[in-house]
Every structure is written in C-alpha cells, then in structure tokens.
N, C-alpha and C. Protein backbone atom coordinates (compact mmCIF):
# COMPACT_ATOMS: atom_id res chain seq x y z
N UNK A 1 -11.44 -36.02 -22.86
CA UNK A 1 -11.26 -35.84 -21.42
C UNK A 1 -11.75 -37.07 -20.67
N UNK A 2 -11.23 -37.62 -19.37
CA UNK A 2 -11.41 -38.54 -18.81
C UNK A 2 -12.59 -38.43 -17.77
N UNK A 3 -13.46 -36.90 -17.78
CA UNK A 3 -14.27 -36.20 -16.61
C UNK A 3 -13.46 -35.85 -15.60
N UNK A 4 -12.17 -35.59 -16.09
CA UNK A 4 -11.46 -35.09 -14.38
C UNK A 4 -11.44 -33.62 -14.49
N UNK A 5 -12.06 -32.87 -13.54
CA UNK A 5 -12.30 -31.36 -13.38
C UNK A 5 -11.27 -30.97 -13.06
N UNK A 6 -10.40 -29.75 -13.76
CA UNK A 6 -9.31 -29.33 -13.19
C UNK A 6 -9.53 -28.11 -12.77
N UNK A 7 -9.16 -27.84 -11.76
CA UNK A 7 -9.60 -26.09 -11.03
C UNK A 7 -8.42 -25.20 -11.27
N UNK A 8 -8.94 -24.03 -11.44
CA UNK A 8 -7.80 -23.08 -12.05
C UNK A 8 -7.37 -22.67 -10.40
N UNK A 9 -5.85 -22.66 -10.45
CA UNK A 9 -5.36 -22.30 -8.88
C UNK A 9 -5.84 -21.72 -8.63
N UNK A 10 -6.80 -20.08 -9.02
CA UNK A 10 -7.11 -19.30 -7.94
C UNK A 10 -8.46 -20.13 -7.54
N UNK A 11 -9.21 -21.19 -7.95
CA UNK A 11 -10.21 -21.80 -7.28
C UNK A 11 -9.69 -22.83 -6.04
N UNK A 12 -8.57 -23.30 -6.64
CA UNK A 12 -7.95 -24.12 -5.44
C UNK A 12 -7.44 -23.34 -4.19
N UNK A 13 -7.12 -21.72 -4.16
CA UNK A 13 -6.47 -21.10 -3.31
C UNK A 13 -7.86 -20.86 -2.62
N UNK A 14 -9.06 -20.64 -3.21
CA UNK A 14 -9.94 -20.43 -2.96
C UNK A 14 -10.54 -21.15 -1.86
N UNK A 15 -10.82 -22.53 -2.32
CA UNK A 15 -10.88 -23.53 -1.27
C UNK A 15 -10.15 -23.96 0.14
N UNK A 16 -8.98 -23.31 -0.35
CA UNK A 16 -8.28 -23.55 0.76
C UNK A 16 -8.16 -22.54 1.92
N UNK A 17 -8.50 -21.07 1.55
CA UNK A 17 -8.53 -19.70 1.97
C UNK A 17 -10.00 -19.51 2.76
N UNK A 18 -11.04 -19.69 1.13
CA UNK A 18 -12.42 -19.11 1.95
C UNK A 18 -12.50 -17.99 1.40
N UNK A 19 -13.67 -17.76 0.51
CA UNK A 19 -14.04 -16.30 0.15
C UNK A 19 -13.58 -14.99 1.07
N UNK A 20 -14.47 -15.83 1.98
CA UNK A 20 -14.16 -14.16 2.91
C UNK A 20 -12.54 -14.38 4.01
N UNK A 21 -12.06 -15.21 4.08
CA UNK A 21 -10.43 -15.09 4.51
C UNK A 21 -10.07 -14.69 3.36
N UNK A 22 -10.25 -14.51 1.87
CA UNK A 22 -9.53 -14.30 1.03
C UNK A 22 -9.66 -12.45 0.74
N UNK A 23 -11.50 -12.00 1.17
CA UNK A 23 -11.45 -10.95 0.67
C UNK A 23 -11.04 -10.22 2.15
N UNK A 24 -10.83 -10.78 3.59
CA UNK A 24 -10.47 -10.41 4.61
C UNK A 24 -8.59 -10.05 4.16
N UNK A 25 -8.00 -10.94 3.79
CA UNK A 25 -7.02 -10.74 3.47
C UNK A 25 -6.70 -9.32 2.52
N UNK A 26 -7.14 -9.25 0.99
CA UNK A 26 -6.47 -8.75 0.46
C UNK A 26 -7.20 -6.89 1.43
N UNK A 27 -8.19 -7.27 2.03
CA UNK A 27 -8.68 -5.56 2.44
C UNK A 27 -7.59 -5.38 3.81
N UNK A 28 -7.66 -6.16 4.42
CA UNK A 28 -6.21 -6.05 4.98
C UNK A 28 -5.34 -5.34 4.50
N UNK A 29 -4.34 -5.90 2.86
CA UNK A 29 -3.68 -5.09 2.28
C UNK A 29 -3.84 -3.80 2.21
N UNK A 30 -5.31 -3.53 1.69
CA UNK A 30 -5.43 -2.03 1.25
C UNK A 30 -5.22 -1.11 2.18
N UNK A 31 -5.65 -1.51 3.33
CA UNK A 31 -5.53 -1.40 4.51
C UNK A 31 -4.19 -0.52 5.00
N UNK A 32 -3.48 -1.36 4.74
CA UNK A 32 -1.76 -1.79 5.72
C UNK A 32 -1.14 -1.02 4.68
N UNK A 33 -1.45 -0.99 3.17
CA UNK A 33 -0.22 -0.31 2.41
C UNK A 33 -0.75 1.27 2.74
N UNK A 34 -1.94 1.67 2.56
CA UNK A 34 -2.56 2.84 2.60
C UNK A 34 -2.01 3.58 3.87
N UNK A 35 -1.71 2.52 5.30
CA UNK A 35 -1.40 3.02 6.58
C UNK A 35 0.18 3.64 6.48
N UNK A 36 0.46 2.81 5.58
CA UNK A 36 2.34 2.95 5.28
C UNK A 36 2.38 3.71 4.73
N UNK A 37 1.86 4.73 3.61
CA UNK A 37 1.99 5.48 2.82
C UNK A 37 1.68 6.84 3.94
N UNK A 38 1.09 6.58 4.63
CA UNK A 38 0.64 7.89 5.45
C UNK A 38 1.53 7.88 6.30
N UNK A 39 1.81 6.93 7.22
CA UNK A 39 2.76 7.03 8.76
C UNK A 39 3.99 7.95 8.68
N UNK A 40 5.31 7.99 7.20
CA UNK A 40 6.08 8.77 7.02
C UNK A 40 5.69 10.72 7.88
N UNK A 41 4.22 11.06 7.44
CA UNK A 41 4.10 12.26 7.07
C UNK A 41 4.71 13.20 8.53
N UNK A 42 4.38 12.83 9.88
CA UNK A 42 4.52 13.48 10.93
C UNK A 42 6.14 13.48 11.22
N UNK A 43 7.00 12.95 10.92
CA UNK A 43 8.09 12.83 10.46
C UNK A 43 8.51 13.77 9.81
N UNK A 44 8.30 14.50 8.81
CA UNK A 44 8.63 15.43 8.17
C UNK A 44 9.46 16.49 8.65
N UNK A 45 8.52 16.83 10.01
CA UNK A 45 8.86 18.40 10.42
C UNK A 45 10.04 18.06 11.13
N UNK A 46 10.87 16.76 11.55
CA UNK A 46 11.61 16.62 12.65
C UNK A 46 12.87 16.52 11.31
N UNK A 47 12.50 15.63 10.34
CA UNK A 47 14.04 15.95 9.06
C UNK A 47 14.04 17.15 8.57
N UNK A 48 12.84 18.11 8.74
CA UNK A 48 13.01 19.73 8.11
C UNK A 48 13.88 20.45 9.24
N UNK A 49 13.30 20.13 10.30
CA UNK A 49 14.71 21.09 11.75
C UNK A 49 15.71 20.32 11.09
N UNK A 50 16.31 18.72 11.46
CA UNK A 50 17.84 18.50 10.89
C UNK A 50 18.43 18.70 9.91
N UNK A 51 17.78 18.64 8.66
CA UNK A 51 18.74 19.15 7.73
C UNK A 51 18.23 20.39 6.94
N UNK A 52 17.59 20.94 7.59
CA UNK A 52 17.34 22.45 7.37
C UNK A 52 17.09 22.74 5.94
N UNK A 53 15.90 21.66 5.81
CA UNK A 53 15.07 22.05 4.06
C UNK A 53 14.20 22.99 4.20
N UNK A 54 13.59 23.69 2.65
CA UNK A 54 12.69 25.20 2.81
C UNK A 54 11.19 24.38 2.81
N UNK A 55 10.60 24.89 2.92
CA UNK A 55 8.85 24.18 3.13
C UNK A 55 9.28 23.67 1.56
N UNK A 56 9.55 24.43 0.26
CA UNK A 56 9.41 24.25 -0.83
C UNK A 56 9.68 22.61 -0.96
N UNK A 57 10.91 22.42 -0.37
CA UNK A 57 11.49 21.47 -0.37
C UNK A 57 10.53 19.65 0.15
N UNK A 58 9.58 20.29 1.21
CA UNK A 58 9.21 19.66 1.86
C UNK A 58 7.83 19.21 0.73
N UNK A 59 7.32 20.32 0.09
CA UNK A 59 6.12 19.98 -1.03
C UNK A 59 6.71 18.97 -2.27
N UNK A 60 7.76 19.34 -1.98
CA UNK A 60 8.55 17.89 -3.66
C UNK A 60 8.18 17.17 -2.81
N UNK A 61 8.93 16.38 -1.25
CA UNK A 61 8.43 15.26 -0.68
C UNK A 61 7.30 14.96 -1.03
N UNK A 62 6.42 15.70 -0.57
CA UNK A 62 5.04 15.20 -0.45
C UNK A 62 4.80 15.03 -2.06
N UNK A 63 5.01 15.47 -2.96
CA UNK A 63 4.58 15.33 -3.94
C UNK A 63 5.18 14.19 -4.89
N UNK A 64 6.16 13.78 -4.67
CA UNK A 64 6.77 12.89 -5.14
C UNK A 64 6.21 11.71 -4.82
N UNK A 65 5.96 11.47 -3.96
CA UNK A 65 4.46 9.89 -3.29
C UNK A 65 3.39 10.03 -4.65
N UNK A 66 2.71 11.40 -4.27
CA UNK A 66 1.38 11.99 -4.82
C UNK A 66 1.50 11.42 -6.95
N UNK A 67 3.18 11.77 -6.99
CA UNK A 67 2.86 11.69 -8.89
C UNK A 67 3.39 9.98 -9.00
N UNK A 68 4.09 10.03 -8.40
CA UNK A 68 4.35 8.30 -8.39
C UNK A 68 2.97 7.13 -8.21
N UNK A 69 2.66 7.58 -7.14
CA UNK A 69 1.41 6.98 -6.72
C UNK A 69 0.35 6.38 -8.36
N UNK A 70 0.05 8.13 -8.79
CA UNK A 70 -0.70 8.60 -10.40
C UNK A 70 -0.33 7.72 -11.50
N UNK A 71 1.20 7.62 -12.00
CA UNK A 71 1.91 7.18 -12.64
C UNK A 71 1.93 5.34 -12.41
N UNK A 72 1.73 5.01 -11.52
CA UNK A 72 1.53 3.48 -11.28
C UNK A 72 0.00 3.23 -10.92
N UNK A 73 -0.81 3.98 -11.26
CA UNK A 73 -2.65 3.84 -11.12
C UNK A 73 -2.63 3.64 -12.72
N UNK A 74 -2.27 4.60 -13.30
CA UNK A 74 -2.39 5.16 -14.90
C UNK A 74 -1.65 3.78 -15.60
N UNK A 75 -0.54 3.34 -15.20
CA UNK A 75 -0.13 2.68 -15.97
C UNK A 75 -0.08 0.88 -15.64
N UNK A 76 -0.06 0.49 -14.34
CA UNK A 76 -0.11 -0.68 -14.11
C UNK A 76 -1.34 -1.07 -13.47
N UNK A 77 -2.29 -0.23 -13.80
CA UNK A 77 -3.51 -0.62 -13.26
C UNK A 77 -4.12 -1.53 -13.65
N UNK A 78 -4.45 -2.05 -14.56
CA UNK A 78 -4.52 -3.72 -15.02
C UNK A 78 -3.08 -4.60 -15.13
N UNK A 79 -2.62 -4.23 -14.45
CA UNK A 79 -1.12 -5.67 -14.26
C UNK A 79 -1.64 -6.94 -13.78
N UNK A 80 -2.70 -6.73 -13.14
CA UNK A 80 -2.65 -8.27 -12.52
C UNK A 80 -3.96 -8.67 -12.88
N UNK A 81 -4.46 -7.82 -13.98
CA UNK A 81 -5.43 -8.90 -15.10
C UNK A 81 -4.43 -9.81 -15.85
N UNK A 82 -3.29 -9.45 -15.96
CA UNK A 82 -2.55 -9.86 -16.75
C UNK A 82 -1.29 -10.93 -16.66
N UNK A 83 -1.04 -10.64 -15.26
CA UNK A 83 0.63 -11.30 -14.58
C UNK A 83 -0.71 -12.01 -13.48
N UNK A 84 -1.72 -11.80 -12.68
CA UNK A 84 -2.39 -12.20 -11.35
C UNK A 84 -2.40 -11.57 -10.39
N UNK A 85 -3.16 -11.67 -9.60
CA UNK A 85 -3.00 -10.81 -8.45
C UNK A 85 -2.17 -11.15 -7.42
N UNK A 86 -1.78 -12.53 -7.64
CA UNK A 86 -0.62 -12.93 -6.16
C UNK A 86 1.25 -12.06 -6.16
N UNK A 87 1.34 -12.57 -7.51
CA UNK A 87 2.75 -11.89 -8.23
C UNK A 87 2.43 -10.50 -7.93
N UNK A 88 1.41 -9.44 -8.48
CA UNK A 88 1.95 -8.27 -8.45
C UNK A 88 1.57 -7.79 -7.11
N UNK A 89 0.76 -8.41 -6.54
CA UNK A 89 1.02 -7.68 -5.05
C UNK A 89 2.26 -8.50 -4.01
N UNK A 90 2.42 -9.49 -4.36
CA UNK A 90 3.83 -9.61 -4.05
C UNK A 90 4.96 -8.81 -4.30
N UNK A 91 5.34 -8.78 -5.71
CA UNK A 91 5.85 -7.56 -6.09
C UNK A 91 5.75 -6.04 -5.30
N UNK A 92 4.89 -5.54 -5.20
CA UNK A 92 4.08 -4.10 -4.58
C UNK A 92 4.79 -4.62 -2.93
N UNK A 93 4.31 -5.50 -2.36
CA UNK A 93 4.55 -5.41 -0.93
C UNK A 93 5.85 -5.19 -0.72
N UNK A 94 7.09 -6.63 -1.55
CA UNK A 94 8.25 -6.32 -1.63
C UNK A 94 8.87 -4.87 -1.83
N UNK A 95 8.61 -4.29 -2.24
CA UNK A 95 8.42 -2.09 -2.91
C UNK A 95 8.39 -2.08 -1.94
N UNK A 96 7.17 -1.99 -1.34
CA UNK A 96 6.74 -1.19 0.11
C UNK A 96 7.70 -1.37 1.09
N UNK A 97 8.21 -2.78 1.10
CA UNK A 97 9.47 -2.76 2.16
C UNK A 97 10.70 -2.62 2.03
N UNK A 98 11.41 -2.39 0.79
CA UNK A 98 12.00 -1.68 0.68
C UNK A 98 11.94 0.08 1.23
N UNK A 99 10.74 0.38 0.60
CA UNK A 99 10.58 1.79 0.72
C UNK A 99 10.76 2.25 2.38
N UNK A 100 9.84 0.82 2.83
CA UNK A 100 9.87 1.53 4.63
C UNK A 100 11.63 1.34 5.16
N UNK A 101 12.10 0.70 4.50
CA UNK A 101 13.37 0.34 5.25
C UNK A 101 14.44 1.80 5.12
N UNK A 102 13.65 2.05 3.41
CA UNK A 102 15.10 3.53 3.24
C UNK A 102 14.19 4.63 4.18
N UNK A 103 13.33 4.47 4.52
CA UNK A 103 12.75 5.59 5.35
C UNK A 103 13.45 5.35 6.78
N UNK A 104 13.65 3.89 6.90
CA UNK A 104 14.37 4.19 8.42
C UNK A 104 15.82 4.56 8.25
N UNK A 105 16.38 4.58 7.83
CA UNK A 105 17.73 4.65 7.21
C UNK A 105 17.94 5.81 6.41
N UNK A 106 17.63 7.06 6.45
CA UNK A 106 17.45 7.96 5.15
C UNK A 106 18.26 8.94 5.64
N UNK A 107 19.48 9.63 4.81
CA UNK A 107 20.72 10.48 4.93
C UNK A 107 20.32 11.51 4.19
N UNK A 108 19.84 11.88 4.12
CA UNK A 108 19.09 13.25 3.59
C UNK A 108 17.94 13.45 2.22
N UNK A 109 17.63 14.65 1.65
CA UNK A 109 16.38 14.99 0.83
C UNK A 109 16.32 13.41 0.33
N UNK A 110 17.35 13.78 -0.51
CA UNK A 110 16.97 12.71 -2.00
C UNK A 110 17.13 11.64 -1.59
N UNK A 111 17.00 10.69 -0.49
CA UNK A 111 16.96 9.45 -0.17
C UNK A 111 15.26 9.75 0.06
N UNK A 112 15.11 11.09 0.83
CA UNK A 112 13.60 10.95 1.32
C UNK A 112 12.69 10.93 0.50
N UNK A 113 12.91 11.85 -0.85
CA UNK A 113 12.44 11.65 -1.54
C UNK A 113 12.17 10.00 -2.99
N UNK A 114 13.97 9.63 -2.35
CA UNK A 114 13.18 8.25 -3.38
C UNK A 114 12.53 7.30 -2.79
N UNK A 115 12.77 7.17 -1.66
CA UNK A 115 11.90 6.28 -0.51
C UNK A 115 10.16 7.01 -0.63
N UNK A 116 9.97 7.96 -1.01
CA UNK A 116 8.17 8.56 -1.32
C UNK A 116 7.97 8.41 -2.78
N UNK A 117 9.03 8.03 -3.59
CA UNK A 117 8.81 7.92 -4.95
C UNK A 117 8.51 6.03 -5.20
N UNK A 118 9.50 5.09 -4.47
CA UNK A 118 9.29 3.96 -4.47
C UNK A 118 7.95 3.06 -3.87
N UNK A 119 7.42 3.73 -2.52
CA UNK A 119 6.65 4.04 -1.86
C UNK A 119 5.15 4.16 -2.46
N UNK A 120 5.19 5.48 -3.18
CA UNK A 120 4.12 5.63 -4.39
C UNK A 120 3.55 4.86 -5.58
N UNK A 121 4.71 3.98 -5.96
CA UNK A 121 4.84 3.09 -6.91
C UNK A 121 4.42 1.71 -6.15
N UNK A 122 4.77 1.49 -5.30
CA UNK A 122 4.04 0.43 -4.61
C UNK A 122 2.96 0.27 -4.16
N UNK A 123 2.56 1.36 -3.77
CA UNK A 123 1.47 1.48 -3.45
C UNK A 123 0.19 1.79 -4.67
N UNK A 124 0.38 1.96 -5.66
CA UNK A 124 -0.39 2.70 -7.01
C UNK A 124 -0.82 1.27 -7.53
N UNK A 125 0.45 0.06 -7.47
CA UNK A 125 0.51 -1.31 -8.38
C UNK A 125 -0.46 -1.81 -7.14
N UNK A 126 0.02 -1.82 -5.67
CA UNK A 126 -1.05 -3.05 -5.03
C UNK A 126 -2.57 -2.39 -4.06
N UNK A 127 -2.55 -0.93 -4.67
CA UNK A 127 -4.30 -0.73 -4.45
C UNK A 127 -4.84 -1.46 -5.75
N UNK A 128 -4.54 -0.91 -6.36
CA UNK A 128 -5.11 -1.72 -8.21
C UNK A 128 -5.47 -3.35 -8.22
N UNK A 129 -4.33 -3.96 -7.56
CA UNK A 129 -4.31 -5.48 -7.57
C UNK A 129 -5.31 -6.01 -6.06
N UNK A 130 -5.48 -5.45 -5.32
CA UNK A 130 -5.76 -5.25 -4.23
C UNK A 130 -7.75 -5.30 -4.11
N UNK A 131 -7.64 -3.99 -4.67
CA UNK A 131 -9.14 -3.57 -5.04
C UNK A 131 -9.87 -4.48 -6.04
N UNK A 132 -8.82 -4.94 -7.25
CA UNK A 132 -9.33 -6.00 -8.11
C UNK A 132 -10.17 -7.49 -7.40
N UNK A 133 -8.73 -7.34 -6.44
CA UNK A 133 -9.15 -8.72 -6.22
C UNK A 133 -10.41 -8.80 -4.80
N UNK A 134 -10.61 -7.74 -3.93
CA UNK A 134 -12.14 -7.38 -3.52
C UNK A 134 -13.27 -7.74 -4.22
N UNK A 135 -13.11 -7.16 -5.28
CA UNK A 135 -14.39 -7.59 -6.35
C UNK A 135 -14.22 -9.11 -6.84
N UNK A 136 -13.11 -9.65 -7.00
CA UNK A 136 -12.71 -11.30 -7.33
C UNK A 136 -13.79 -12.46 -6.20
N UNK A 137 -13.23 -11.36 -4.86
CA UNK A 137 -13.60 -12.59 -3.71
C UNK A 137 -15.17 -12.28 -2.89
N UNK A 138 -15.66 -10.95 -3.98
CA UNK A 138 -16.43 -10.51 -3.36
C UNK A 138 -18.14 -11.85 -3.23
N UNK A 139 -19.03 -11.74 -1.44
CA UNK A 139 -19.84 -12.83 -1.54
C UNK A 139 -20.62 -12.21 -2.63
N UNK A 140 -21.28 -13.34 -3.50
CA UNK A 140 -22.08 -13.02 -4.46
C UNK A 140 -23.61 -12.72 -3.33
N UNK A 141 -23.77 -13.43 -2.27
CA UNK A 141 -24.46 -12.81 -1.46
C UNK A 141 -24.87 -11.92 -0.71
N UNK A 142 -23.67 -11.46 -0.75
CA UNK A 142 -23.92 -9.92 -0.02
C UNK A 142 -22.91 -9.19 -0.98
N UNK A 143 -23.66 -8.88 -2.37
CA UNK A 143 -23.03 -7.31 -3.18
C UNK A 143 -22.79 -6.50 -2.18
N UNK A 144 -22.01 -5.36 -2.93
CA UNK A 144 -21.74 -4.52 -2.46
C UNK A 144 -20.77 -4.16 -1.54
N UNK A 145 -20.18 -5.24 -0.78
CA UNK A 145 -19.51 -5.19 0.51
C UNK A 145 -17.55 -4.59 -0.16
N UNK A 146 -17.30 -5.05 -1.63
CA UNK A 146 -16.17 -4.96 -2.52
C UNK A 146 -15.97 -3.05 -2.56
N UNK A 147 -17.05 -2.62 -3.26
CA UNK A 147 -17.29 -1.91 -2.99
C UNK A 147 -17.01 -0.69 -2.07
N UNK A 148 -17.67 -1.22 -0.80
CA UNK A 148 -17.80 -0.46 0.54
C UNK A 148 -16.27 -0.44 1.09
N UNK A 149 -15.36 -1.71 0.87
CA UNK A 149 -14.12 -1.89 1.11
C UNK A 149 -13.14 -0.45 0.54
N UNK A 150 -13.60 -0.84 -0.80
CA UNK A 150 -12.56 -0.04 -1.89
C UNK A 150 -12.62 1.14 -1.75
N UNK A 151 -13.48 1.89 -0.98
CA UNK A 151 -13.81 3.27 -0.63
C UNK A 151 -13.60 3.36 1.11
N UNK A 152 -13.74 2.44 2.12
CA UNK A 152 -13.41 2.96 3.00
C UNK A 152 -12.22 2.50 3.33
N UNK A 153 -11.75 1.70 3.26
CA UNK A 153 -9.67 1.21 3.30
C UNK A 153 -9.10 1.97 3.09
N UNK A 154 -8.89 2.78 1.87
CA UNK A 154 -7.50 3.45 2.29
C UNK A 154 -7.90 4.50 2.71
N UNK A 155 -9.07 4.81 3.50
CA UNK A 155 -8.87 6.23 4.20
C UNK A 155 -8.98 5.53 5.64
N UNK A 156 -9.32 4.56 6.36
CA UNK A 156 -9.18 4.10 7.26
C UNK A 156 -7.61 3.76 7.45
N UNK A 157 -6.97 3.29 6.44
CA UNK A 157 -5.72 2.79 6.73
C UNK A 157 -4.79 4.28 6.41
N UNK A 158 -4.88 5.24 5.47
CA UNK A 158 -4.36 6.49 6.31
C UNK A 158 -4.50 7.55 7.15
N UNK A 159 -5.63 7.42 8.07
CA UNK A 159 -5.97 8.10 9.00
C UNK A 159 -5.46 6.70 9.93
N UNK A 160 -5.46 5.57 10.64
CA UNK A 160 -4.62 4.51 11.17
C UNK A 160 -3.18 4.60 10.89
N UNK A 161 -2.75 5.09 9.97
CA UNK A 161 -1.29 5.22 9.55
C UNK A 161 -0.61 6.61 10.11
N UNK A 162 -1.44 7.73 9.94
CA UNK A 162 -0.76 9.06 10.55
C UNK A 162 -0.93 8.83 12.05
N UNK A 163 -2.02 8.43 12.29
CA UNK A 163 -2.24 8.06 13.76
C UNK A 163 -1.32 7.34 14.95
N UNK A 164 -1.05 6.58 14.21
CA UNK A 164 -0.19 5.89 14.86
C UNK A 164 1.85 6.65 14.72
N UNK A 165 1.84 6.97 13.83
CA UNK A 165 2.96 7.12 13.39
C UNK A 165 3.09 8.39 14.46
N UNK A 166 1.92 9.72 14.59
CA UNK A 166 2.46 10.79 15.77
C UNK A 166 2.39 10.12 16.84
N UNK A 167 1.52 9.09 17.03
CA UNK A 167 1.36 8.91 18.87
C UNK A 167 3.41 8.36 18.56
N UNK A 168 4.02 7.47 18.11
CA UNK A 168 5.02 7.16 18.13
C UNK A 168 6.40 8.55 18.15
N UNK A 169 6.14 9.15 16.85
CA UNK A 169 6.52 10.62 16.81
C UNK A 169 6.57 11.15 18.71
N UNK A 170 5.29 10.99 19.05
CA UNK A 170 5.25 12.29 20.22
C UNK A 170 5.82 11.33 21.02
N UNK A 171 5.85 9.99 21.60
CA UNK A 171 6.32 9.04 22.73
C UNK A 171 7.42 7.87 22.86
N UNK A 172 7.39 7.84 21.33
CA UNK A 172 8.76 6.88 21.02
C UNK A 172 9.71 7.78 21.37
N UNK A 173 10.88 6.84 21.84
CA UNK A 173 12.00 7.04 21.75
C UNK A 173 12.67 7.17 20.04
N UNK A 174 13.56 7.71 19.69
CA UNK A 174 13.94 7.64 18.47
C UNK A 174 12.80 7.93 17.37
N UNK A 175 12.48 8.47 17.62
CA UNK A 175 11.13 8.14 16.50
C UNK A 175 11.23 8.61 15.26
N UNK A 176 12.83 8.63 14.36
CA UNK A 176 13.42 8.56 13.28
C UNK A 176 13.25 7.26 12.94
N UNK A 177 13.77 6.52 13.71
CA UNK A 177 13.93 5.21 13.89
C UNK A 177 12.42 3.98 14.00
N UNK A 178 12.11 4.11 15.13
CA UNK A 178 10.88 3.91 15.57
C UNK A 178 9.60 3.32 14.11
C-alpha cells in the first residue's frame, strides 16, 4: 500500500451528510413510511358506502397490510446487511409509491387490497433498513437516542398519518383523491 486511506462509501456519505443529518434522515423515513401506511385507514368507510363491501370484507383490507407487513419483517429483515441500506430503502420507498398511487386510483376491493398488500411489503423491507441504519448513525455520545427513535417513529408517524389523512377525509374536497 502506498498509505492512501480508502473510506468505505458509507464513511464518505457520512462526511458529507453528518451523523445526525444522516440519523435525522433515515428517522424521517420511519417516520413518513409509518404515516403512509396509516393515512389509507379513514378512507375505508367512504369505499365501503361505494362499492358496498361487508365489514368482513373490510377486515381482509386491513389485514392484508397487517400479513404482508409480517412476511417482509420475517423475511427481508436483514436485506440491507446484505444489498445496504441505500438500495433497499430505495427499493421500499419506490413500493411505497407505487402503493400510494394505486390507492389514488383504485377501481374496487382487489385493487384496494393489492395497494395494502404492496404497501405492507414496503413498508416491512424499509422499517428493517431504516431502524438498522438508526443504530448505524447512531452518536456514540449520546446512546440510546437509536433506540428511543425505533420505538417512538412509527407510532408518531401513524398517529401523524391517520391524523392528517381524516382532517383531509372531513375537509378536502375529493378526499378519494386528495
């Protein structure tokens, strides 16, 4: 070797980001996907009047997020020990917008339901990659804070997510759309 130090990119992203823009960022994510996964829900009761599904109908919805979600914790939960954390939450976000787009656009059950199945899956791959990388950027000076994130984000970001989604529900115009 010639003594030239080579930094592994995530040290160079590092430098260029900032610990805490970096762990500001990805809690952001947890944040924003967690809000998206919730905002759909008040919505529900307005596609159950139009196309006149049974509650039964309405528990597959909900449940179809719920096993998808399971199914991408269980199984891609170390993906981005493996691929990185930039790719698979890239990946995951790309999902997520798909998912929000067939939600604006959705012609009945089984669209609604694959838009909560795609949805789930995106969301399962970039809490995992997400939360990983909390603990990645976490200050070695102040433990704990990775932590405190990974437990209060996604209930901040779906209580922020239903929240917002009825005030829109009750005052938007369109708020299929909306």
């Amino acid at each position: 070797m010639t003594g030239v130090t080579v930094l592994p990119s995530h040290s160079r992203r590092l430098n260029a980001l900032g610990r805490r823009g970096a762990f500001r960022l990805h809690a952001s994510v947890l944040v924003g996907l967690l809000a998206a996964s919730s905002a759909p829900t008040p919505l529900y009761a307005l596609y159950q009047a139009a196309w006149h599904f049974s509650a039964m109908t309405l528990t597959v919805v909900f449940s179809a997020y719920a096993l998808a979600l399971l199914v991408a914790l269980l199984t891609a939960g170390t993906l981005s020990d493996h691929l990185g954390r930039r790719p698979v939450l890239a990946g995951a976000l790309l999902a997520e917008a798909a998912a929000m787009a067939a939600f604006a656009t959705p012609n009945g059950v089984p669209a609604l339901i694959a838009a909560r199945i795609l949805q789930g899956l995106a969301t399962g791959v970039a809490t995992s990659a997400a939360g990983a990388a909390l603990l990645d950027f976490e200050d070695p000076e102040r433990p704990g804070r990775a932590t405190v994130a990974n437990g209060i984000g996604p209930v901040a970001g779906m209580a922020a997510g239903v929240l917002a989604a009825t005030a829109l529900v009750q005052y938007a115009p369109a708020p299929t759309r909306t």
